[in-house]
N, C-alpha and C. Protein backbone atom coordinates (compact mmCIF):
# COMPACT_ATOMS: atom_id res chain seq x y z
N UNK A 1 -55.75 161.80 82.64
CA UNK A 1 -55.00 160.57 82.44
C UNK A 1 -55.64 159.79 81.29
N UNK A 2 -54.50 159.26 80.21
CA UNK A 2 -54.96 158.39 79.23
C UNK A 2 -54.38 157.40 79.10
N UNK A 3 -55.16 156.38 79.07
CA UNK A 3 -54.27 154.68 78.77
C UNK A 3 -54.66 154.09 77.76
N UNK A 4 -53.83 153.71 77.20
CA UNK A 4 -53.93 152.81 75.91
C UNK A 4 -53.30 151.13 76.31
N UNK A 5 -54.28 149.90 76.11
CA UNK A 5 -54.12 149.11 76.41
C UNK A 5 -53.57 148.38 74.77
N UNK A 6 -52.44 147.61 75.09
CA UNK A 6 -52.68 147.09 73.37
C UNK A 6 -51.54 145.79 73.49
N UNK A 7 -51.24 144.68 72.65
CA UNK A 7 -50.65 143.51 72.75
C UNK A 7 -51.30 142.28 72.97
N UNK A 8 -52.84 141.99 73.00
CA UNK A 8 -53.52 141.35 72.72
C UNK A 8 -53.36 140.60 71.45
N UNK A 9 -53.70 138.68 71.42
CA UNK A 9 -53.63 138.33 70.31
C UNK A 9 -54.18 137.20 70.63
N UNK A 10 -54.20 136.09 69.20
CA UNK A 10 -53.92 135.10 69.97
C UNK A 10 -53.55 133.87 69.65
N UNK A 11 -53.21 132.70 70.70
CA UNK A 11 -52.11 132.22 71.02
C UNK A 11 -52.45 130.61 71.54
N UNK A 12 -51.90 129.83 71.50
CA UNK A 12 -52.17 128.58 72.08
C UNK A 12 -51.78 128.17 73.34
N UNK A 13 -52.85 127.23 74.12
CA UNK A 13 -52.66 127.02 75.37
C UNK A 13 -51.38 127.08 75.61
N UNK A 14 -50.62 127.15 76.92
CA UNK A 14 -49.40 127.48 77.16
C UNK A 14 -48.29 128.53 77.11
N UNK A 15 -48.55 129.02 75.70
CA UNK A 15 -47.59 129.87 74.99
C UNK A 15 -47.46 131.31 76.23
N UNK A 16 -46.68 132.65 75.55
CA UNK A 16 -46.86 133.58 76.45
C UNK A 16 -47.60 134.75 75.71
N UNK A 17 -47.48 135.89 76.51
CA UNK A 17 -48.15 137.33 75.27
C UNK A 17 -48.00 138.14 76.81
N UNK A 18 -47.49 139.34 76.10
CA UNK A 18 -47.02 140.54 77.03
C UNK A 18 -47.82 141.47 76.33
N UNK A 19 -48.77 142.13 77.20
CA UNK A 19 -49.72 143.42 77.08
C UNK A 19 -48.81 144.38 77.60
N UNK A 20 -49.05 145.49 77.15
CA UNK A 20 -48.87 147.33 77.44
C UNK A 20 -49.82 147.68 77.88
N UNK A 21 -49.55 148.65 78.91
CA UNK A 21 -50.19 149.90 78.96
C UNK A 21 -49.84 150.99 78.84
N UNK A 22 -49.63 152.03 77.80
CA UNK A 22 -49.08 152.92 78.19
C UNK A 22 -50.04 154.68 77.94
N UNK A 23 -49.27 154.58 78.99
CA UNK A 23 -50.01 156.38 79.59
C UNK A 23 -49.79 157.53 79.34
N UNK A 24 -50.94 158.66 79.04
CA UNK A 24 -50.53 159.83 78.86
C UNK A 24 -50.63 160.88 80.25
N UNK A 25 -49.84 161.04 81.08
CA UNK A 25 -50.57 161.62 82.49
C UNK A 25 -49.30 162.48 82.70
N UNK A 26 -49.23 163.60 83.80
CA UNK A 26 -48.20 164.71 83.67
C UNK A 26 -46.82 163.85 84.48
N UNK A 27 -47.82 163.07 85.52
CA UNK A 27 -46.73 162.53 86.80
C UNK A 27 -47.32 161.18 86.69
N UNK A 28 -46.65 160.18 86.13
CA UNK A 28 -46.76 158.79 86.30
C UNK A 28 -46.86 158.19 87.27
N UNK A 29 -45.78 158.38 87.63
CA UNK A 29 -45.60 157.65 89.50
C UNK A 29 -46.35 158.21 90.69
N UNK A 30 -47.27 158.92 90.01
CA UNK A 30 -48.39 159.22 90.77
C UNK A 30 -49.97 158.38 90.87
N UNK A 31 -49.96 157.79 89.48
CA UNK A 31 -51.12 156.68 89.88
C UNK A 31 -50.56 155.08 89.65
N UNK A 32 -51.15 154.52 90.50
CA UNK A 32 -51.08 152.89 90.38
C UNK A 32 -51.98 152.37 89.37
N UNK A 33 -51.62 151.18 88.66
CA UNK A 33 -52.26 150.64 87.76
C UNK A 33 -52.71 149.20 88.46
N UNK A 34 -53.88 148.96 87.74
CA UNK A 34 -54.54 147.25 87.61
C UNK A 34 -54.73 147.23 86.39
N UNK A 35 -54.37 145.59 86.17
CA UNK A 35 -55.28 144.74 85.35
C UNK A 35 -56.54 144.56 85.28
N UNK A 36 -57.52 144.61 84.37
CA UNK A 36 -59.09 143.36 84.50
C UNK A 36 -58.93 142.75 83.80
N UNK A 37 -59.82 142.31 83.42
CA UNK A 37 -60.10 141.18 82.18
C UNK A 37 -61.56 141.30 82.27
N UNK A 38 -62.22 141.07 81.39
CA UNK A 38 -63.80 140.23 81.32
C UNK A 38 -64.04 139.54 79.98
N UNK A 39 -64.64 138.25 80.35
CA UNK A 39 -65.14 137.36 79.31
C UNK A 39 -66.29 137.44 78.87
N UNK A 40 -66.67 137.02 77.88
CA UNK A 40 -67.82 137.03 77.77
C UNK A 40 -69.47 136.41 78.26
N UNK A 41 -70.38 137.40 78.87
CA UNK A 41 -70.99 136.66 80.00
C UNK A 41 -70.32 137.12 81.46
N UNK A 42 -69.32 137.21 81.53
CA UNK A 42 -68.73 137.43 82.85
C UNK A 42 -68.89 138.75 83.67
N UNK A 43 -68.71 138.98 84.90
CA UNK A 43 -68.33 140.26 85.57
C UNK A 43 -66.40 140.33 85.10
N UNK A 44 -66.32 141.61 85.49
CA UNK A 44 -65.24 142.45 85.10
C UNK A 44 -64.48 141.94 86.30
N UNK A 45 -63.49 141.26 86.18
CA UNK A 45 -62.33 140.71 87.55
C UNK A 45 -60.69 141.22 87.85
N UNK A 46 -60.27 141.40 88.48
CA UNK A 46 -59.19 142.19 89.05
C UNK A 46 -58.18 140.72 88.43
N UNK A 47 -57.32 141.20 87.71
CA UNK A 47 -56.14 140.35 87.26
C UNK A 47 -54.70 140.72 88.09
N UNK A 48 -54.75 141.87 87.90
CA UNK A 48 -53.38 142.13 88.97
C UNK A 48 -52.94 143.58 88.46
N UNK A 49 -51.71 144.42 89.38
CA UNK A 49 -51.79 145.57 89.83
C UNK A 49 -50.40 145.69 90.68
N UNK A 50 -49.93 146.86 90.20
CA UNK A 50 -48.80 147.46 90.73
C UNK A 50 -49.11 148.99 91.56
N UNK A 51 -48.24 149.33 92.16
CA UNK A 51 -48.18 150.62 93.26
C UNK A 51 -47.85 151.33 91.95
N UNK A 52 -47.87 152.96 92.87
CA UNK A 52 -47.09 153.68 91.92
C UNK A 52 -45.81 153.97 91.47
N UNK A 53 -45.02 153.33 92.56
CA UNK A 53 -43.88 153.48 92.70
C UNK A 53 -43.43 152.16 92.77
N UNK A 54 -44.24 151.73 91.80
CA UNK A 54 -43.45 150.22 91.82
C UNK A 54 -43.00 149.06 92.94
N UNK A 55 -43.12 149.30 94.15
CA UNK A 55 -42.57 148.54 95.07
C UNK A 55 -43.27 147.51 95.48
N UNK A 56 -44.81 146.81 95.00
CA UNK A 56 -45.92 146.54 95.40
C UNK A 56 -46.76 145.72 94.34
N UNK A 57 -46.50 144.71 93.84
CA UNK A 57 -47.47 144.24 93.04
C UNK A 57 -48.77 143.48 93.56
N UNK A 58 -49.98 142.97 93.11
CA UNK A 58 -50.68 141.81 93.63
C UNK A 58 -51.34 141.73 92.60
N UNK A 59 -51.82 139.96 92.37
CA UNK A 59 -52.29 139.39 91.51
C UNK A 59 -53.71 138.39 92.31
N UNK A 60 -54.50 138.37 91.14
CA UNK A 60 -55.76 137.24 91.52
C UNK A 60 -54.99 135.75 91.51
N UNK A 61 -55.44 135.32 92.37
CA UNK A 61 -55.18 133.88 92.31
C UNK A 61 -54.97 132.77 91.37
N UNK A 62 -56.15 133.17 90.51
CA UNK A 62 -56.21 132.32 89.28
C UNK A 62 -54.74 132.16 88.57
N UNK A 63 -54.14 133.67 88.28
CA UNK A 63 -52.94 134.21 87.91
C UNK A 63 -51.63 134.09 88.47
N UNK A 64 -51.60 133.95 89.52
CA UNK A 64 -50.56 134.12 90.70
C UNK A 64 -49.81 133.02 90.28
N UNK A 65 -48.35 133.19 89.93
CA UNK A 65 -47.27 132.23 89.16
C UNK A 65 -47.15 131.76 88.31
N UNK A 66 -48.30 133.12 87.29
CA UNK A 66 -47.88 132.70 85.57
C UNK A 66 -47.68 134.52 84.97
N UNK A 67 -48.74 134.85 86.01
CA UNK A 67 -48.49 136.23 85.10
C UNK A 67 -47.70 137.48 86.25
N UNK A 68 -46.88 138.56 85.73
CA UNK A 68 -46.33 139.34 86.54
C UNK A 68 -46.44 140.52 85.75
N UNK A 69 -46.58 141.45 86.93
CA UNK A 69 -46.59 143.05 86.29
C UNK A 69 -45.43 143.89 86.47
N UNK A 70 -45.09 144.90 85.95
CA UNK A 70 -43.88 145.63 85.97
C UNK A 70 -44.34 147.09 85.14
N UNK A 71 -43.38 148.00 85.78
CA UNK A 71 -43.73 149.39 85.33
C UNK A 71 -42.20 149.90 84.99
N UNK A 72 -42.73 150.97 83.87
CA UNK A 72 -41.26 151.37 83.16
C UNK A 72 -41.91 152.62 83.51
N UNK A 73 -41.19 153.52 84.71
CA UNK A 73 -41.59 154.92 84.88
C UNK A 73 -40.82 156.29 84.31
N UNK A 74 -39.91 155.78 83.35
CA UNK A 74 -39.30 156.18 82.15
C UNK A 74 -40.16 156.52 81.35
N UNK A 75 -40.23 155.62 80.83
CA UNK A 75 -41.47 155.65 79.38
C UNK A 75 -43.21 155.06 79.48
N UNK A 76 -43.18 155.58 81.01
CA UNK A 76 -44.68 155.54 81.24
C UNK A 76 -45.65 154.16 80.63
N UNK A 77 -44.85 153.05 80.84
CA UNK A 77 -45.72 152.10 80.37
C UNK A 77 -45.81 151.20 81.64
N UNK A 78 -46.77 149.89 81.82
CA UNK A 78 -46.94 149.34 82.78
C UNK A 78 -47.36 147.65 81.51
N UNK A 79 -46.60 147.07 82.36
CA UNK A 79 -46.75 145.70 81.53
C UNK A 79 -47.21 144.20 82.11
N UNK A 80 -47.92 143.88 81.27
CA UNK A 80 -48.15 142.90 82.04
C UNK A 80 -47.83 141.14 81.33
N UNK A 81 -46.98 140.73 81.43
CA UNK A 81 -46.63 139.22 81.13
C UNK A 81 -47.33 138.34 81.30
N UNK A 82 -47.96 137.28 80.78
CA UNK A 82 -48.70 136.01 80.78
C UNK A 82 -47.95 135.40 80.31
N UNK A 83 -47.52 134.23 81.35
CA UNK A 83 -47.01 132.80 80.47
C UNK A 83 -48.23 131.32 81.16
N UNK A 84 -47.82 130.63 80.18
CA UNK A 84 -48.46 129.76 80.46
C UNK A 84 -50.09 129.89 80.84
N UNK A 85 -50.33 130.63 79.31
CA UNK A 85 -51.89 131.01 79.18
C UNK A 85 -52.25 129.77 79.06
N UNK A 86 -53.74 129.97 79.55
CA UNK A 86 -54.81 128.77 79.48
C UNK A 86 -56.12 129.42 78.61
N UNK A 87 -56.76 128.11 78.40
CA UNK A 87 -58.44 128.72 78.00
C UNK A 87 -59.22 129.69 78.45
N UNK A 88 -59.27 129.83 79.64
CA UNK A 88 -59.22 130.31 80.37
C UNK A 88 -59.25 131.80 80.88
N UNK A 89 -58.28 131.97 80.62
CA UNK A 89 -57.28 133.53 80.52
C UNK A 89 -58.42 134.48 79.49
N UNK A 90 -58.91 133.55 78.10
CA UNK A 90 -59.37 134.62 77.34
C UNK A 90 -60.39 135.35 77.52
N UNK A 91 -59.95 136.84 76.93
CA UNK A 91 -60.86 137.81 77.93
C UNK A 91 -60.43 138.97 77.31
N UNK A 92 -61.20 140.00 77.26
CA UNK A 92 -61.08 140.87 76.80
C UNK A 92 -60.40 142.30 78.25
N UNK A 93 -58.75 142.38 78.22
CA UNK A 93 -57.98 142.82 79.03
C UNK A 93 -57.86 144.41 78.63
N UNK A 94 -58.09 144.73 80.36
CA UNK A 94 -58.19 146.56 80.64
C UNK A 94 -57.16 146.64 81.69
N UNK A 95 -56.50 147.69 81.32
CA UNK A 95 -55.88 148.65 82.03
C UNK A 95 -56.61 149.79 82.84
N UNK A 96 -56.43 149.85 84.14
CA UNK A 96 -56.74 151.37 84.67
C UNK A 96 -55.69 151.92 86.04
N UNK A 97 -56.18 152.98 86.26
CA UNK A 97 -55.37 153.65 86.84
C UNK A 97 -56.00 154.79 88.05
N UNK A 98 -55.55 154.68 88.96
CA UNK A 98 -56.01 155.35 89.84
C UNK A 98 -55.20 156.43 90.71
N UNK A 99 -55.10 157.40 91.09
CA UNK A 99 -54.58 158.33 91.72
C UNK A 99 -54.24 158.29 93.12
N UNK A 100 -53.54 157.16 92.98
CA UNK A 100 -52.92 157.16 94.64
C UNK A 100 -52.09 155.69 94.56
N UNK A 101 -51.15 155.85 95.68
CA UNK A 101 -50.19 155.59 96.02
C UNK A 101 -50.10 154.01 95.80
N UNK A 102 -51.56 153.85 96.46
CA UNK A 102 -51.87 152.12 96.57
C UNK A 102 -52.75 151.36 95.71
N UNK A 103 -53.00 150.21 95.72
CA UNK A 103 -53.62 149.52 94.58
C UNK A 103 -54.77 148.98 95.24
N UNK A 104 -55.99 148.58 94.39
CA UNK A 104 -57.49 148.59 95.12
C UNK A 104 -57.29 146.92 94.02
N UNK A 105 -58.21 145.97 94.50
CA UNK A 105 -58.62 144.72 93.34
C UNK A 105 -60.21 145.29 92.80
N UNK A 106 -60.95 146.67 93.64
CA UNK A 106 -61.80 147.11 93.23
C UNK A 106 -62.28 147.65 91.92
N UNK A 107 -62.77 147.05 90.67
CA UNK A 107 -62.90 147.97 89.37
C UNK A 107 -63.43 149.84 90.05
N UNK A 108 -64.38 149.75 91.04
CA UNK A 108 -64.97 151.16 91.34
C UNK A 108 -63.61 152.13 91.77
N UNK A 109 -62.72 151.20 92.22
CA UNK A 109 -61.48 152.24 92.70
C UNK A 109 -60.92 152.97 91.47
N UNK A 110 -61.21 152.91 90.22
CA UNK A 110 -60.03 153.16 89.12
C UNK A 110 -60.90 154.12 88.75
N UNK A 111 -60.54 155.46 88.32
CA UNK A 111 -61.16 156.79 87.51
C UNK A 111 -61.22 156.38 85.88
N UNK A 112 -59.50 155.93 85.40
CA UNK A 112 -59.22 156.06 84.28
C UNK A 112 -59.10 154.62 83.80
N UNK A 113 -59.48 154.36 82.53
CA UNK A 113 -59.47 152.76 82.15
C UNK A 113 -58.93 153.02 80.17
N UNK A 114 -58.13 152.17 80.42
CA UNK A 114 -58.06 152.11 78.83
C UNK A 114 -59.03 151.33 78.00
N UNK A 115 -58.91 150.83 76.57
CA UNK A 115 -60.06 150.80 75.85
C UNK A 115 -60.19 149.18 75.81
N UNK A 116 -59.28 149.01 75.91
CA UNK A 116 -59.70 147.32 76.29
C UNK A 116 -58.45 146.17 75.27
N UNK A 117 -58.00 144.99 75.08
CA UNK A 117 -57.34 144.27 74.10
C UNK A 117 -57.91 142.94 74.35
N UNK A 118 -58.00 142.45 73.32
CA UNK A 118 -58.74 141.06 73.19
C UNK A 118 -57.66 140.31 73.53
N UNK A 119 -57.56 139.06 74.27
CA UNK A 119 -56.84 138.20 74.34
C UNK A 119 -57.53 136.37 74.48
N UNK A 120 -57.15 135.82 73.02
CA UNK A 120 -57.84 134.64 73.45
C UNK A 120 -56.56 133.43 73.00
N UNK A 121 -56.77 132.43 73.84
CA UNK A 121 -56.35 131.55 74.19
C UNK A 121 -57.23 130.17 73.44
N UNK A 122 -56.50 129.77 72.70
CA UNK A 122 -57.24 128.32 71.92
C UNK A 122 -56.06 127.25 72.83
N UNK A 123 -57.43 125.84 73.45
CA UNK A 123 -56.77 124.64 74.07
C UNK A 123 -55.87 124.12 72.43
């Protein structure tokens, strides 16, 4: 499995920015994806995460009613929307992916991780 994380930029408090992930793997809907993020100084934190089959999202709190995830199991991408970024938010954002059905907020749960996209947020 390969992920490429990319759509990072950046942007002023409020505004929005939609990240990709998209995957090279035989059977998509075979692993679930998360979000991280980490700032600088920071531990690596669970942003949010879809099933494999799409039916199942969950998000960190911080996040919960600005940002949402969604998967295109067509064209193997998994996306993730931010609106109403804050200072906050900026962080250098990973994709990974894990081989099963369900979604972990655990970074140790994920095998595969993409390479990372900067995302910063000026107040």
């Amino acid at each position: 499995v390969q992920l490429q994380a990319f759509g990072g930029g950046l942007v002023q408090g409020g505004e929005s920015l939609r990240l990709s992930c998209a995957a090279s793997v035989r059977t998509f809907s075979s692993i679930s994806v998360g979000w991280f993020r980490q700032a600088p100084g920071k531990e690596r934190q669970f942003v949010g995460g879809i099933t494999s089959h799409g039916d199942s999202t969950d998000y960190a709190d911080s996040v919960k009613g600005r940002f949402s995830i969604s998967r295109d199991n067509v064209n193997n991408t998994v996306r993730l929307q931010m609106n109403s970024l804050k200072p906050e938010d900026t962080a250098v954002y990973y994709c990974a992916a894990r081989q099963s059905r369900n979604l972990s907020r655990w970074s140790s749960q994920y095998r595969y991780w993409g390479q990372g996209t900067q995302v910063t947020v000026s107040s």
